[in-house]
C-alpha atoms as a PDB file:
ATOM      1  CA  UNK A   1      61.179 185.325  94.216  1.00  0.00           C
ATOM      2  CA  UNK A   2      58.978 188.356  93.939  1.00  0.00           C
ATOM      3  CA  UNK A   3      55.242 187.928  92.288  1.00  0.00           C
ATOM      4  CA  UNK A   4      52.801 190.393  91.083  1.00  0.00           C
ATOM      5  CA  UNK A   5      50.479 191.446  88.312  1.00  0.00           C
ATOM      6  CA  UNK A   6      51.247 194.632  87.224  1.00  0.00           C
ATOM      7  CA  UNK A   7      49.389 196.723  84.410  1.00  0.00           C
ATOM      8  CA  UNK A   8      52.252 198.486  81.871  1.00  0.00           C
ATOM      9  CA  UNK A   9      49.744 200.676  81.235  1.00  0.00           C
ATOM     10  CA  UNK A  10      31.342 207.967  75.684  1.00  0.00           C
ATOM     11  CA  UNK A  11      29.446 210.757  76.880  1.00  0.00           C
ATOM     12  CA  UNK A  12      25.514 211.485  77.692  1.00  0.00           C
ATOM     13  CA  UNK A  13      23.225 213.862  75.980  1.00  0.00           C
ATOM     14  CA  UNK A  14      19.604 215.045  76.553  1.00  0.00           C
ATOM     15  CA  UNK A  15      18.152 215.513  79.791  1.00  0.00           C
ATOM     16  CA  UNK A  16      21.338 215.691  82.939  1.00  0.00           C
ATOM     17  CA  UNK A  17      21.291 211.448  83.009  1.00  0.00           C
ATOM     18  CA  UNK A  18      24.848 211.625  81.832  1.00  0.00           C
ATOM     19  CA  UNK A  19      26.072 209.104  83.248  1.00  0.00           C
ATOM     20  CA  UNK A  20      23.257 206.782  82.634  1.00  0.00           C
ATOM     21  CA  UNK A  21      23.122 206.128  78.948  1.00  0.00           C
ATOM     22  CA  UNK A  22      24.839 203.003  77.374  1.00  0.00           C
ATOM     23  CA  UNK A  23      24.518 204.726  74.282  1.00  0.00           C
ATOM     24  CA  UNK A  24      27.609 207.033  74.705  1.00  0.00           C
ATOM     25  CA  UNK A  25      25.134 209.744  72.647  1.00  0.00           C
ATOM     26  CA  UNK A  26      27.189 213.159  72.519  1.00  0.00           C
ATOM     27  CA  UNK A  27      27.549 215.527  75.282  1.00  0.00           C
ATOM     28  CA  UNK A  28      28.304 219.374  74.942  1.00  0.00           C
ATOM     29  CA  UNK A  29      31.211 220.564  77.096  1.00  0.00           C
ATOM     30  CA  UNK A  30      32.381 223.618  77.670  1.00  0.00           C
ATOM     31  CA  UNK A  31      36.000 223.144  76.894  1.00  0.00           C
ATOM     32  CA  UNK A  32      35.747 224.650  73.379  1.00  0.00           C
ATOM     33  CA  UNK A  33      36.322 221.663  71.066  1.00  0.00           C
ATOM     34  CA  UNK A  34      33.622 220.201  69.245  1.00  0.00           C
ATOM     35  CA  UNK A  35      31.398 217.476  70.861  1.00  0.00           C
ATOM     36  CA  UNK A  36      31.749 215.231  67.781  1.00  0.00           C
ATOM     37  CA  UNK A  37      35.529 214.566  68.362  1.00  0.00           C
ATOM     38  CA  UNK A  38      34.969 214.515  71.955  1.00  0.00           C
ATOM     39  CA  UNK A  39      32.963 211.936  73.349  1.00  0.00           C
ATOM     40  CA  UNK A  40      31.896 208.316  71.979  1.00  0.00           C
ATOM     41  CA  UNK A  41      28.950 207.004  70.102  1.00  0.00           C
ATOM     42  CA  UNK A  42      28.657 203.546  70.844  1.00  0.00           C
ATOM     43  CA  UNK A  43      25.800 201.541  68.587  1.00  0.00           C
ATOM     44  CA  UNK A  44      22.781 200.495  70.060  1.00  0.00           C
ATOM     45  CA  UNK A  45      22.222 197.347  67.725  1.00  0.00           C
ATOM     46  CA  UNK A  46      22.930 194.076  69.505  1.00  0.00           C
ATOM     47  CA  UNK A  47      24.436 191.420  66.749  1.00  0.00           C
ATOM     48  CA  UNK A  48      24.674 187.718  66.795  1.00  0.00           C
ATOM     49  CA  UNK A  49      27.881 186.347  68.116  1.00  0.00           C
ATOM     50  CA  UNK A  50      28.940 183.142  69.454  1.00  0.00           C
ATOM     51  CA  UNK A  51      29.228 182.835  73.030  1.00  0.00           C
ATOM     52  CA  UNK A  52      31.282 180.316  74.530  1.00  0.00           C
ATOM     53  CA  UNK A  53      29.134 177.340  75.919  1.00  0.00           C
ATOM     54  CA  UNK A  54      29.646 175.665  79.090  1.00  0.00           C
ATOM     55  CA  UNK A  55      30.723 172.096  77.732  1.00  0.00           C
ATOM     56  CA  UNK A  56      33.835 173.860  76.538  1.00  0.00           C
ATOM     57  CA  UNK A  57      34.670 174.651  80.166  1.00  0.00           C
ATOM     58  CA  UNK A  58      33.947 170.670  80.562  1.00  0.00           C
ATOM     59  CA  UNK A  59      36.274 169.807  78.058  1.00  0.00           C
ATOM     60  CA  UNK A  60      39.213 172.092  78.487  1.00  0.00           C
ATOM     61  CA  UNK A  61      39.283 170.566  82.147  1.00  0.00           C
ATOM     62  CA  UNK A  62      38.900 166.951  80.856  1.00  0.00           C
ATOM     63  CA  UNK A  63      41.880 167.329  78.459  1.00  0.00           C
ATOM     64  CA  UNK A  64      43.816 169.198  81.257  1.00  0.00           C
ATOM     65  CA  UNK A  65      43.848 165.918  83.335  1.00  0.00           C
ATOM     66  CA  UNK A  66      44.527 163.470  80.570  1.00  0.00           C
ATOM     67  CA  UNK A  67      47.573 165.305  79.443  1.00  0.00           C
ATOM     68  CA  UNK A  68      48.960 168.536  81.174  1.00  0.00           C
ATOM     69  CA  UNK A  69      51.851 169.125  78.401  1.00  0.00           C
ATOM     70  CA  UNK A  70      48.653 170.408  76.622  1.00  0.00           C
ATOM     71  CA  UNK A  71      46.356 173.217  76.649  1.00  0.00           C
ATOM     72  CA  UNK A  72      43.455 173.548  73.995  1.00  0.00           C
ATOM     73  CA  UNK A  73      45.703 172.104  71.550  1.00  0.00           C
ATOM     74  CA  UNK A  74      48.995 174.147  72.582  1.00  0.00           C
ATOM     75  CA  UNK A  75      51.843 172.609  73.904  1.00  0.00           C
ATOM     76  CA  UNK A  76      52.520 174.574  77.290  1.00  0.00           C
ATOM     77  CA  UNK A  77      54.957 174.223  80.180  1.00  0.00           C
ATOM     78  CA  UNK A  78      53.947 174.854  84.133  1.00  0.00           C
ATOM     79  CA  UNK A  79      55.862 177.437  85.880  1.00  0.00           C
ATOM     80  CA  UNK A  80      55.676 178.893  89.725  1.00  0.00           C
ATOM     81  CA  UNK A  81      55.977 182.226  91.278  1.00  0.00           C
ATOM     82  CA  UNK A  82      56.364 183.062  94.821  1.00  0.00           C
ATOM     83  CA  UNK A  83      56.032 186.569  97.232  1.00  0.00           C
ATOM     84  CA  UNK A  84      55.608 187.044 100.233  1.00  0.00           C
ATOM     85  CA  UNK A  85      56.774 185.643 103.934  1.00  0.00           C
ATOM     86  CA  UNK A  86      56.464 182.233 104.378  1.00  0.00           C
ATOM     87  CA  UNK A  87      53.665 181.004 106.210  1.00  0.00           C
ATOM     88  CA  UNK A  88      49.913 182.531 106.390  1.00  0.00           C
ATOM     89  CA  UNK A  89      50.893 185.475 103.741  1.00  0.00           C
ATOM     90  CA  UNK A  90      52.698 183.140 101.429  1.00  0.00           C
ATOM     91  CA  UNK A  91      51.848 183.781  97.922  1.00  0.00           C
ATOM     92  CA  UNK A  92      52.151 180.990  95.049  1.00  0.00           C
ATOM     93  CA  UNK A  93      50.980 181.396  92.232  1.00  0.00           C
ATOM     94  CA  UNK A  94      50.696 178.331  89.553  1.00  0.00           C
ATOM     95  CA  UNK A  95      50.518 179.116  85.828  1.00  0.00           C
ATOM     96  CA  UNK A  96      51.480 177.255  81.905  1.00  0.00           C
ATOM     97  CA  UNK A  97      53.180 179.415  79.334  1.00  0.00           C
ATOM     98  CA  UNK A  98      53.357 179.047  75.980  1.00  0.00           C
ATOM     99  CA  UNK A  99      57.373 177.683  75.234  1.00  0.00           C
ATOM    100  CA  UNK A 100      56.909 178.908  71.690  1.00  0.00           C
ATOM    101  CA  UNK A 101      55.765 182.586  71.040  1.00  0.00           C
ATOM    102  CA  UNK A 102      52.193 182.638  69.749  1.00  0.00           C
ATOM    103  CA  UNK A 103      51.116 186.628  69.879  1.00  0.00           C
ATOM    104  CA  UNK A 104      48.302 187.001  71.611  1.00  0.00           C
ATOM    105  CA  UNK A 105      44.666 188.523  70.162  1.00  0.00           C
ATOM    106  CA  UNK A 106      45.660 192.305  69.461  1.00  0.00           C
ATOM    107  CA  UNK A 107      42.050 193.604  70.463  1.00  0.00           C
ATOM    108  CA  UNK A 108      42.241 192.033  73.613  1.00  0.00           C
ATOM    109  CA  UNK A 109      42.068 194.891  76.163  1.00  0.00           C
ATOM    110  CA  UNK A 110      44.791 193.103  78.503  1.00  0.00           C
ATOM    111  CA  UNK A 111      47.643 190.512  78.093  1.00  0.00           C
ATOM    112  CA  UNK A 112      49.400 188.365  80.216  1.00  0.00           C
ATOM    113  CA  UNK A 113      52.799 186.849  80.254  1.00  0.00           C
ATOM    114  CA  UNK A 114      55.433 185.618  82.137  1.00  0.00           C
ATOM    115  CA  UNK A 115      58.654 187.711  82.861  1.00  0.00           C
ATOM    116  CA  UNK A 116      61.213 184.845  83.193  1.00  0.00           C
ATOM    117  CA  UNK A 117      64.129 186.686  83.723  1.00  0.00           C
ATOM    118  CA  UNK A 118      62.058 189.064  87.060  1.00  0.00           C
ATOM    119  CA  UNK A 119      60.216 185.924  87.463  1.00  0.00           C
ATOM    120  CA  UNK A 120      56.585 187.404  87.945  1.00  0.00           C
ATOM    121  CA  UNK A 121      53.637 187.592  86.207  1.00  0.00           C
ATOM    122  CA  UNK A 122      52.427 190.597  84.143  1.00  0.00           C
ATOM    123  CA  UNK A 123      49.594 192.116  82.714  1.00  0.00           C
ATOM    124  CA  UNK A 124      50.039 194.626  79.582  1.00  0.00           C
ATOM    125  CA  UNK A 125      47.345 196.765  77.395  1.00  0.00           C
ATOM    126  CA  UNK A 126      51.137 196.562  74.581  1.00  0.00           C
ATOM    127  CA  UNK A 127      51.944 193.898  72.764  1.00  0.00           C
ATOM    128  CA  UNK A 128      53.723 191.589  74.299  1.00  0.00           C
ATOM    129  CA  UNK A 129      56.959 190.850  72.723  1.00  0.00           C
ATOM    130  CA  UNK A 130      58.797 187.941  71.162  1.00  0.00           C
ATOM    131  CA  UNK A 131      62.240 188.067  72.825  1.00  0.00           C
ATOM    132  CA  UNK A 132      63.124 184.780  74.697  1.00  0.00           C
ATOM    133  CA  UNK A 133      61.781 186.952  77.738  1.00  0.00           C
ATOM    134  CA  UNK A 134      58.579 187.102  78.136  1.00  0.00           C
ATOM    135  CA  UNK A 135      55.974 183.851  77.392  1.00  0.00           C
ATOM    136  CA  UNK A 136      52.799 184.081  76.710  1.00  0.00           C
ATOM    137  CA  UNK A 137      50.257 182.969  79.891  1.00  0.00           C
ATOM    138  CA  UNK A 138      48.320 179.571  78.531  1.00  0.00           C
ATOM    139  CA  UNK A 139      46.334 177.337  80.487  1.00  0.00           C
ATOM    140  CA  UNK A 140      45.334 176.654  83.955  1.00  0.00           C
ATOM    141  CA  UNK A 141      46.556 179.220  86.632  1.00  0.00           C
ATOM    142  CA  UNK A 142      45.510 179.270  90.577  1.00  0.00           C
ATOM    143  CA  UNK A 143      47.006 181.526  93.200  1.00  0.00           C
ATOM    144  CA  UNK A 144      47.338 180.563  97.176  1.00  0.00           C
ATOM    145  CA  UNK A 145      47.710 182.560  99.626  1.00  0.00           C
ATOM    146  CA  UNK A 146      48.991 180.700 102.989  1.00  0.00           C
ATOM    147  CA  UNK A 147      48.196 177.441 100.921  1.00  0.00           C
ATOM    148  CA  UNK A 148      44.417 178.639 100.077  1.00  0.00           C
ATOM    149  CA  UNK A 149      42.436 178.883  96.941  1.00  0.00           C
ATOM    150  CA  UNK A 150      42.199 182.897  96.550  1.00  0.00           C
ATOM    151  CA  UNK A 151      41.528 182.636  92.865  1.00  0.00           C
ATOM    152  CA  UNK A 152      41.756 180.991  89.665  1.00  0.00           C
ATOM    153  CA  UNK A 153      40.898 180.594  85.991  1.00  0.00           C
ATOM    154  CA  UNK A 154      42.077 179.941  82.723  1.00  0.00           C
ATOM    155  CA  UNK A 155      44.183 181.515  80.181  1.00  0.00           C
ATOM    156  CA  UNK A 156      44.118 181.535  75.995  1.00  0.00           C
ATOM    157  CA  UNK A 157      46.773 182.835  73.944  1.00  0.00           C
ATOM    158  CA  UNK A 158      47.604 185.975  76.964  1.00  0.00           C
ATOM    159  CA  UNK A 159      44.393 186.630  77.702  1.00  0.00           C
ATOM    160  CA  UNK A 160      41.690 185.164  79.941  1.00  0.00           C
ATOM    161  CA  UNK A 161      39.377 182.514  78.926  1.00  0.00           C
ATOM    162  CA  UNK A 162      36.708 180.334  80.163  1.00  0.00           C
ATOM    163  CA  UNK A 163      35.716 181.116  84.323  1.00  0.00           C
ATOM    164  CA  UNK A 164      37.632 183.021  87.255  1.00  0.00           C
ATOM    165  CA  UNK A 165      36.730 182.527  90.574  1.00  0.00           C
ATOM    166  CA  UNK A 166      38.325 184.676  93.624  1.00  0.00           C
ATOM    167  CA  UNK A 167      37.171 183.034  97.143  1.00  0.00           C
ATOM    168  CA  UNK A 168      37.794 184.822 100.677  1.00  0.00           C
ATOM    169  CA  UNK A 169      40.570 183.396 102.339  1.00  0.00           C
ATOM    170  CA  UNK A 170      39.256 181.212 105.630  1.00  0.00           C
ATOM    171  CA  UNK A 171      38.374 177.864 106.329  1.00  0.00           C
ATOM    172  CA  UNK A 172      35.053 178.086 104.264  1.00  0.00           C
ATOM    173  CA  UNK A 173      36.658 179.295 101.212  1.00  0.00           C
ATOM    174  CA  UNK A 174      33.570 181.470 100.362  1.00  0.00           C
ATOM    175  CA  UNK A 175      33.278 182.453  97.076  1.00  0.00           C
ATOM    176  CA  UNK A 176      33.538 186.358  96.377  1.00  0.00           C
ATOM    177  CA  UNK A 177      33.328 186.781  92.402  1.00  0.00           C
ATOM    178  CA  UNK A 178      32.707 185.036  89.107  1.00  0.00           C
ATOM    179  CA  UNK A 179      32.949 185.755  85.822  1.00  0.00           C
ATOM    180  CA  UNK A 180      33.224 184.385  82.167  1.00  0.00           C
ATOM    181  CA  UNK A 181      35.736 185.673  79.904  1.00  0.00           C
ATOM    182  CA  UNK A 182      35.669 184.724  75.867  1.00  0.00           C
ATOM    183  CA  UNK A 183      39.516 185.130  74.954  1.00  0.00           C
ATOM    184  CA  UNK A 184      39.668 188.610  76.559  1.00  0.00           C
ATOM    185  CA  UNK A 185      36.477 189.835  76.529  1.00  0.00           C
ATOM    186  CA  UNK A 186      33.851 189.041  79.235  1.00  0.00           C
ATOM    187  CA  UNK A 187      31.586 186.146  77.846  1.00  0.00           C
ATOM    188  CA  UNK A 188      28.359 188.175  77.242  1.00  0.00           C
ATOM    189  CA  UNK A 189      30.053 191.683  75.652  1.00  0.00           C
ATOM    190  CA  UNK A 190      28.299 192.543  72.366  1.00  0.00           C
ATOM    191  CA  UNK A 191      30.513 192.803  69.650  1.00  0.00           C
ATOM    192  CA  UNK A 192      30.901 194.921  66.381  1.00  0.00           C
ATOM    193  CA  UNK A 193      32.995 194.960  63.821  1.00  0.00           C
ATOM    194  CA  UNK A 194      33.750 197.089  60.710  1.00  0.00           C
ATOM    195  CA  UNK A 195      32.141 195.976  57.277  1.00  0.00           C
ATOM    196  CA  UNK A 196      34.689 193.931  55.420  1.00  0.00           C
ATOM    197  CA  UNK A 197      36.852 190.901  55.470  1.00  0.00           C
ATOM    198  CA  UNK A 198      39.213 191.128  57.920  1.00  0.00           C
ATOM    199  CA  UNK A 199      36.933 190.885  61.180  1.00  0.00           C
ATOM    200  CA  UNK A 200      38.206 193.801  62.529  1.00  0.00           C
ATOM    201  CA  UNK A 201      36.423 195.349  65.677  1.00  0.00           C
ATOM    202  CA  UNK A 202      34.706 197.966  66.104  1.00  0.00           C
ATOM    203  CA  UNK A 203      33.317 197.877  69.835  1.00  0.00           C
ATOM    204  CA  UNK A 204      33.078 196.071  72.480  1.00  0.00           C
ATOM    205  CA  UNK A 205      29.845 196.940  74.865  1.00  0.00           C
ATOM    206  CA  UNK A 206      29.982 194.727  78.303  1.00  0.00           C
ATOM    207  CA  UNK A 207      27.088 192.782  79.848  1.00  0.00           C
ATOM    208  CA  UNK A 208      26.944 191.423  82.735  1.00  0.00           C
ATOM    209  CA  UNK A 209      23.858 189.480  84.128  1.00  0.00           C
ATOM    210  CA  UNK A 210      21.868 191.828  81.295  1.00  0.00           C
ATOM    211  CA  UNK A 211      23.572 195.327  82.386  1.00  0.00           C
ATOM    212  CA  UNK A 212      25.502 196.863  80.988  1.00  0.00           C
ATOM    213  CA  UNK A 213      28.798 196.210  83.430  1.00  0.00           C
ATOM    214  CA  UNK A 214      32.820 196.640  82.740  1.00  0.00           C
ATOM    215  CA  UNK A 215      34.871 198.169  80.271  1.00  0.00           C
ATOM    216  CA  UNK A 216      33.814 199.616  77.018  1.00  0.00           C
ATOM    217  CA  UNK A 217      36.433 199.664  74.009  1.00  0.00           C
ATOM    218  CA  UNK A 218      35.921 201.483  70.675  1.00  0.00           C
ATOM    219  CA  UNK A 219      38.324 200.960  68.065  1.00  0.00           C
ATOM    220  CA  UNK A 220      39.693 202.362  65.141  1.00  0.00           C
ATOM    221  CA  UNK A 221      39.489 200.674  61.697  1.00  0.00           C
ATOM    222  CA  UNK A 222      43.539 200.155  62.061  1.00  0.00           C
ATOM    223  CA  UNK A 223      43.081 198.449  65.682  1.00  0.00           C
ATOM    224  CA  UNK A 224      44.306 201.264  67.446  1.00  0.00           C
ATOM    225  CA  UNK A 225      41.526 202.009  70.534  1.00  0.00           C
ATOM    226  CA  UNK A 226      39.926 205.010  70.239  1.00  0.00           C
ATOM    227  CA  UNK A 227      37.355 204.952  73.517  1.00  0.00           C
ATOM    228  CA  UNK A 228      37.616 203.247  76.728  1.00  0.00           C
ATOM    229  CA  UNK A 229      35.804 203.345  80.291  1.00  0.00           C
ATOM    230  CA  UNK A 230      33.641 201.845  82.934  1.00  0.00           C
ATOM    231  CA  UNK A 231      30.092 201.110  83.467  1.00  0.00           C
ATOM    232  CA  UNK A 232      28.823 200.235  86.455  1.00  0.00           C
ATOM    233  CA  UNK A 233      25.300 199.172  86.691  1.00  0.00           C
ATOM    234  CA  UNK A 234      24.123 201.097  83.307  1.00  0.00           C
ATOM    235  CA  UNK A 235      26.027 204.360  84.337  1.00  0.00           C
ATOM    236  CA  UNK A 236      29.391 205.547  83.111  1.00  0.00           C
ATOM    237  CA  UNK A 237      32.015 206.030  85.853  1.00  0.00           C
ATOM    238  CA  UNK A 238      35.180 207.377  86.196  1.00  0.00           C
ATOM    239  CA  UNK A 239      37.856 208.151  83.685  1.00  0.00           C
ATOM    240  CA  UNK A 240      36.772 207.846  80.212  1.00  0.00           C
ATOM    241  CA  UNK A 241      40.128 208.666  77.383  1.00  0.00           C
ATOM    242  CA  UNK A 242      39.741 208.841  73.814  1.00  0.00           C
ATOM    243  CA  UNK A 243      43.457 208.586  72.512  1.00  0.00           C
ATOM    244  CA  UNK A 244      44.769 209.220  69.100  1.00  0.00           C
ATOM    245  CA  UNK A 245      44.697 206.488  66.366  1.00  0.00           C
ATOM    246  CA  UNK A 246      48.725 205.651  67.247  1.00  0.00           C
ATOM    247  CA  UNK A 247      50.725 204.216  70.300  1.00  0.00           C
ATOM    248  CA  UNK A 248      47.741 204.459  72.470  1.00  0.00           C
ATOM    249  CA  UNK A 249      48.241 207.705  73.045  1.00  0.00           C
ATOM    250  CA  UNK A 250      45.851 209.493  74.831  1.00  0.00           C
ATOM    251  CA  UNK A 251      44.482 212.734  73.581  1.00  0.00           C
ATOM    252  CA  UNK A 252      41.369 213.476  75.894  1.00  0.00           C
ATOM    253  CA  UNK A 253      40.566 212.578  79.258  1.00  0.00           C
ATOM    254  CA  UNK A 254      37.051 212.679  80.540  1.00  0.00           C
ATOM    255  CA  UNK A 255      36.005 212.789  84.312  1.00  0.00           C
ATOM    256  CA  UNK A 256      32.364 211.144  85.423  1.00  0.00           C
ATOM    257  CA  UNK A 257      31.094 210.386  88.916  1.00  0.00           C
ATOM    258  CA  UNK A 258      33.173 207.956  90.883  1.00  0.00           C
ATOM    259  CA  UNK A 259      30.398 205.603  90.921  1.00  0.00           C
ATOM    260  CA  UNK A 260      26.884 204.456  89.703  1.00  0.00           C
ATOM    261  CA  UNK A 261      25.648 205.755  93.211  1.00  0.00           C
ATOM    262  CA  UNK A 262      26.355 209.116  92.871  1.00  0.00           C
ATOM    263  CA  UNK A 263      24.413 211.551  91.439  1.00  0.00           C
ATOM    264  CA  UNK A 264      23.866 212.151  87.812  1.00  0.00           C
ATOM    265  CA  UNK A 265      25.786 214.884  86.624  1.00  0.00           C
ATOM    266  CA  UNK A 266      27.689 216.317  82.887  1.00  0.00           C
ATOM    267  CA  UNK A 267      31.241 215.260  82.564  1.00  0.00           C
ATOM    268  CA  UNK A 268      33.435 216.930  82.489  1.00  0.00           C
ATOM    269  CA  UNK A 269      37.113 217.511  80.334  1.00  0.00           C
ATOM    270  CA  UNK A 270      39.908 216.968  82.833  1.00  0.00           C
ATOM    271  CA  UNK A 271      43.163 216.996  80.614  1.00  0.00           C
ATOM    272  CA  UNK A 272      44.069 216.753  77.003  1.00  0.00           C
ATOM    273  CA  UNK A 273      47.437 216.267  75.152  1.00  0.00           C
ATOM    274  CA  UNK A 274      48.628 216.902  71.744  1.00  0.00           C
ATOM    275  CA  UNK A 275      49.602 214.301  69.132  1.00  0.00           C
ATOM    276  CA  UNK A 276      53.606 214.035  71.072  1.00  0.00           C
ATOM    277  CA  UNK A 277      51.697 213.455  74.466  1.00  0.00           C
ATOM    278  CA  UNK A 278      52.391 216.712  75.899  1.00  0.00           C
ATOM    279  CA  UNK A 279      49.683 218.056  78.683  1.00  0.00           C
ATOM    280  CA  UNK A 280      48.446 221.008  77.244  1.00  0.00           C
ATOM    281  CA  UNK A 281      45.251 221.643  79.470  1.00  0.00           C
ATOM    282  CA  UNK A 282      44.621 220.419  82.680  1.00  0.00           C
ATOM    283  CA  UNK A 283      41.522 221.533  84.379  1.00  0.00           C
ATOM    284  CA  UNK A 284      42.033 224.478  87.007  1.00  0.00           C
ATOM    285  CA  UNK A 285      45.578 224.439  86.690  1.00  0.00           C
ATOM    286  CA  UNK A 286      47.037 224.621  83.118  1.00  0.00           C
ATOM    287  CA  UNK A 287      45.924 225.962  79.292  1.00  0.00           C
ATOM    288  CA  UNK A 288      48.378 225.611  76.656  1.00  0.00           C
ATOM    289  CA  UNK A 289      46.016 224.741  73.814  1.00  0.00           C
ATOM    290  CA  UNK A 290      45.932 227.703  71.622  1.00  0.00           C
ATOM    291  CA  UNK A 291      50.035 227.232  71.213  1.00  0.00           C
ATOM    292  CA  UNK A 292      49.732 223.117  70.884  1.00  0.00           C
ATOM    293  CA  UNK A 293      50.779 222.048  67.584  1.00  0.00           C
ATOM    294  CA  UNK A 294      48.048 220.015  66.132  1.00  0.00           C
END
């Protein structure tokens, strides 16, 4: 049986620093729209959330080896992948599933779930949906390689939770990375949401060991994500997309240095697409924008 996690798949201003800035402040390009609806402005303020404490982590493994039917009060069932030749490259990879469809936090950036007609394990930025198919990841999961410890964690509701570990495969099983997740979102992110009732979020800035480290998410008041894109020590990096406020469709695509060690320079617009996700300007090669529909 075949196993594999698959993904379904703001700007700087001021002095050059533009990839420096955690603020997202705008940046003027020279593509010809206006900088407003171009690049993000992410809020500076840090709120008070509640972080996950440690004794959780103590707990959820505690009630893991009294009774493994449960998970953090959901009923789960263990399942098993495999890939791979037997032997040294053997993959197995050991996982609970909700049996019963619970949909999984909608602002979570990804989603995971358990194809069990393919039999493999998926990761998704949709929603994941309630068809007998697919079951929602939930609880414990640890993947071998050649019968080692390569990593493992936890999931809640689809999305992960509590610690993941990856360790180097060899007899000293050396550990490689860490981090703490809070139901999707890496344990110390600061959070905002928009004024009202419903709790619904705004953004989502990463920290990591007090940088600012991961992915960013801004949202739109209807959930819809409006920014996303790496930091790396401070520095934005890569692709940055603002999409459109439906299907996750992207409508701008933004291209910053590779990494955080590069040097600083302006980003710069590499494609856009109208509202029916048609490329209608791709840098160098193609300009269709004054006869996009809008």
């Amino acid at each position: 049986m075949v196993a594999g996690i698959g993904l379904l798949l703001l700007g700087g201003c001021g002095q050059p620093q533009w990839n420096s800035d955690y603020n997202l402040n705008q940046a003027r390009l020279k593509s010809g729209a206006k900088s407003s609806d171009l690049l993000a402005s992410a809020d500076s303020a840090k709120p008070v959330i509640e972080l996950p404490k440690e004794e959780e982590e103590k707990t959820a493994k505690r009630k893991q080896k009294r009774n493994r039917r449960y998970f953090m009060s959901y009923k789960v069932k263990r399942g098993f992948v495999k890939s791979g030749r037997r032997g040294d490259h053997e993959v197995v990879e050991t996982f609970s599933y909700l049996p019963e469809y619970e949909a999984p936090n909608p602002y979570a950036p990804d989603k995971y779930m358990f194809d069990s007609k393919k039999g493999k394990l998926y990761r998704t930025r949709n929603t994941i949906e309630d068809n007998g198919r697919y079951h929602v990841l939930h609880g414990p999961y640890i993947k071998k390689i050649g019968g080692e410890v390569v990593e493992e964690g936890y999931f809640y509701v689809g999305t992960k939770h509590l610690r993941w570990e990856k360790y180097r495969k060899g007899e000293e099983q050396i550990l490689v990375d860490k981090e703490h997740f809070d139901k999707g979102f890496l344990r110390d992110a600061v959070v905002t949401y928009y004024d009202g009732p419903d709790k619904k979020i705004k953004e989502v800035i990463p920290y990591e060991y007090g940088e600012v480290q991961g992915t960013y998410y801004r949202f739109y008041e209807n959930g819809q994500v409006e920014w996303s894109g790496q930091y790396d020590k401070g520095r934005k990096i890569g692709l940055w997309i603002k999409h459109y406020d439906f299907r996750n469709r992207r409508h701008y695509e933004y291209q910053y240095p590779k990494t955080a060690y590069e040097a600083t320079a302006e980003p710069y617009l590499l494609k856009e697409y109208d509202r029916h996700g048609t490329l209608i300007y791709e840098k160098d090669k193609l300009d269709k924008r004054s006869q996009a529909q809008r």
